[in-house]
C-alpha atoms as a PDB file:
ATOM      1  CA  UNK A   1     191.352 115.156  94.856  1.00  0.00           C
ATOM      2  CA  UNK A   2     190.474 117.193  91.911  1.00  0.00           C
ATOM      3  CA  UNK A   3     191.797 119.236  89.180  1.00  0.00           C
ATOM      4  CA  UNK A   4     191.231 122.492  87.311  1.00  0.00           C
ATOM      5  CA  UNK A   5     191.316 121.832  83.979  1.00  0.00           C
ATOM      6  CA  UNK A   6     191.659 125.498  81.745  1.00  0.00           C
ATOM      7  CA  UNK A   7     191.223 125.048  77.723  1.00  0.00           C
ATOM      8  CA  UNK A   8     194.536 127.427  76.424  1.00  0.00           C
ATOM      9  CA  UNK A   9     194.378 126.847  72.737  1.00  0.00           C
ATOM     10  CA  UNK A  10     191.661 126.693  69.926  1.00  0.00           C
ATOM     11  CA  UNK A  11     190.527 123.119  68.903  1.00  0.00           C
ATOM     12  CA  UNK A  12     190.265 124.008  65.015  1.00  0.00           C
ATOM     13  CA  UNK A  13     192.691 122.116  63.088  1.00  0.00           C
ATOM     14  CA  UNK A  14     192.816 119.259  65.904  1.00  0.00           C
ATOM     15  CA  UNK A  15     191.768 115.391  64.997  1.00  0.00           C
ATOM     16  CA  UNK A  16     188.112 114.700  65.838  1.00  0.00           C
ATOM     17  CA  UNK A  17     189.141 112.349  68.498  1.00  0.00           C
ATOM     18  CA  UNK A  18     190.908 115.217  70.106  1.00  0.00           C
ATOM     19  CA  UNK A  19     188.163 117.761  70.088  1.00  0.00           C
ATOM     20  CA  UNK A  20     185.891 114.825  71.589  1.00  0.00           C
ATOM     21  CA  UNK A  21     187.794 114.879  74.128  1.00  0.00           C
ATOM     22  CA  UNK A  22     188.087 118.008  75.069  1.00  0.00           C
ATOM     23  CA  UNK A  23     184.174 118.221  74.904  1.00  0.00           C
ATOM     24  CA  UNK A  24     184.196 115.213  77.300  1.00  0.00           C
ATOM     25  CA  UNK A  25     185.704 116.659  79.314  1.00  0.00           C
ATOM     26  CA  UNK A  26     183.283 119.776  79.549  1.00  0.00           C
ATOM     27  CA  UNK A  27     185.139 122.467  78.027  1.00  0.00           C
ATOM     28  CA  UNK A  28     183.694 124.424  75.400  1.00  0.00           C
ATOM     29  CA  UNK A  29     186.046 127.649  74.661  1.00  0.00           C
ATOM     30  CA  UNK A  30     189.323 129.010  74.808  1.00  0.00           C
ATOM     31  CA  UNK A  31     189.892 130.467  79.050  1.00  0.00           C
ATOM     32  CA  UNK A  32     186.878 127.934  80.157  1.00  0.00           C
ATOM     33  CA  UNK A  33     187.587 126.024  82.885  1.00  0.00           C
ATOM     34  CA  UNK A  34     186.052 123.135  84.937  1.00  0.00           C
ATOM     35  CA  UNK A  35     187.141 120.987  87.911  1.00  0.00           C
ATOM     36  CA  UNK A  36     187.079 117.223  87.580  1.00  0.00           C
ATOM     37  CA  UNK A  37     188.105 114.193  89.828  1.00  0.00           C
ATOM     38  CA  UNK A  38     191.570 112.808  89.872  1.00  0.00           C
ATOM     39  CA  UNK A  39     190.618 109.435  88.060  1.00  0.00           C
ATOM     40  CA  UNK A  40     193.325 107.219  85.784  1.00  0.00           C
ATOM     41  CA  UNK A  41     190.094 107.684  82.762  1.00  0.00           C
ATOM     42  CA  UNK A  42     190.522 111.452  83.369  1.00  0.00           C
ATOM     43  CA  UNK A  43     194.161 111.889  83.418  1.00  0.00           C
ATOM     44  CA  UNK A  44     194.219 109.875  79.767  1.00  0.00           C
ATOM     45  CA  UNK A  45     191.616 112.183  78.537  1.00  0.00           C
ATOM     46  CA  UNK A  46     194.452 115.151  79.731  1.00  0.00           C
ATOM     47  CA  UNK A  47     197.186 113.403  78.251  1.00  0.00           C
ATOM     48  CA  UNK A  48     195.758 112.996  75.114  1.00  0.00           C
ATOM     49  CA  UNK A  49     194.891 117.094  74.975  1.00  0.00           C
ATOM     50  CA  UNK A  50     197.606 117.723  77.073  1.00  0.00           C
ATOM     51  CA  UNK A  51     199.446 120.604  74.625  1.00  0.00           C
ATOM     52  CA  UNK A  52     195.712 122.580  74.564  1.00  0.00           C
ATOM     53  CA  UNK A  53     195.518 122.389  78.178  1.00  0.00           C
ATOM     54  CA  UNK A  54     196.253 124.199  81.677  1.00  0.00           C
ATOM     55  CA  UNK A  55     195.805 121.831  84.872  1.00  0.00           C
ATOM     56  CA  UNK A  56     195.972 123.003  88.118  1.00  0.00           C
ATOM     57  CA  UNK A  57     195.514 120.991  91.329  1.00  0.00           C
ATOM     58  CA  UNK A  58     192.580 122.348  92.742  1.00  0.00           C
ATOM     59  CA  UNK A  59     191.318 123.306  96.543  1.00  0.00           C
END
């Protein structure tokens, strides 16, 4: 399965460990969005960013 992953807030201000993670996970602005597997590693990235992100399941 995977998962649409949109970027809905700004990084400034976050903790660097946040803003890694969010580049780990490929997104690099505000409305970018990427698909990713469904893996327990990537769902702790999510949860970690979770209030700067939009998931979606995708097709």
């Amino acid at each position: 399965m995977k998962m649409k992953v949109t970027l809905v807030k700004s990084t400034a201000g976050q903790l660097k460990s946040i803003i890694a993670t969010v580049r780990g996970l490929g997104l690099r602005r505000i409305r970018h969005t990427v698909t990713v597997q469904d893996t327990p590693e990537i769902r702790g990235m999510i949860r970690a960013a979770g209030h700067m992100l939009k998931v979606e399941e995708a097709q």
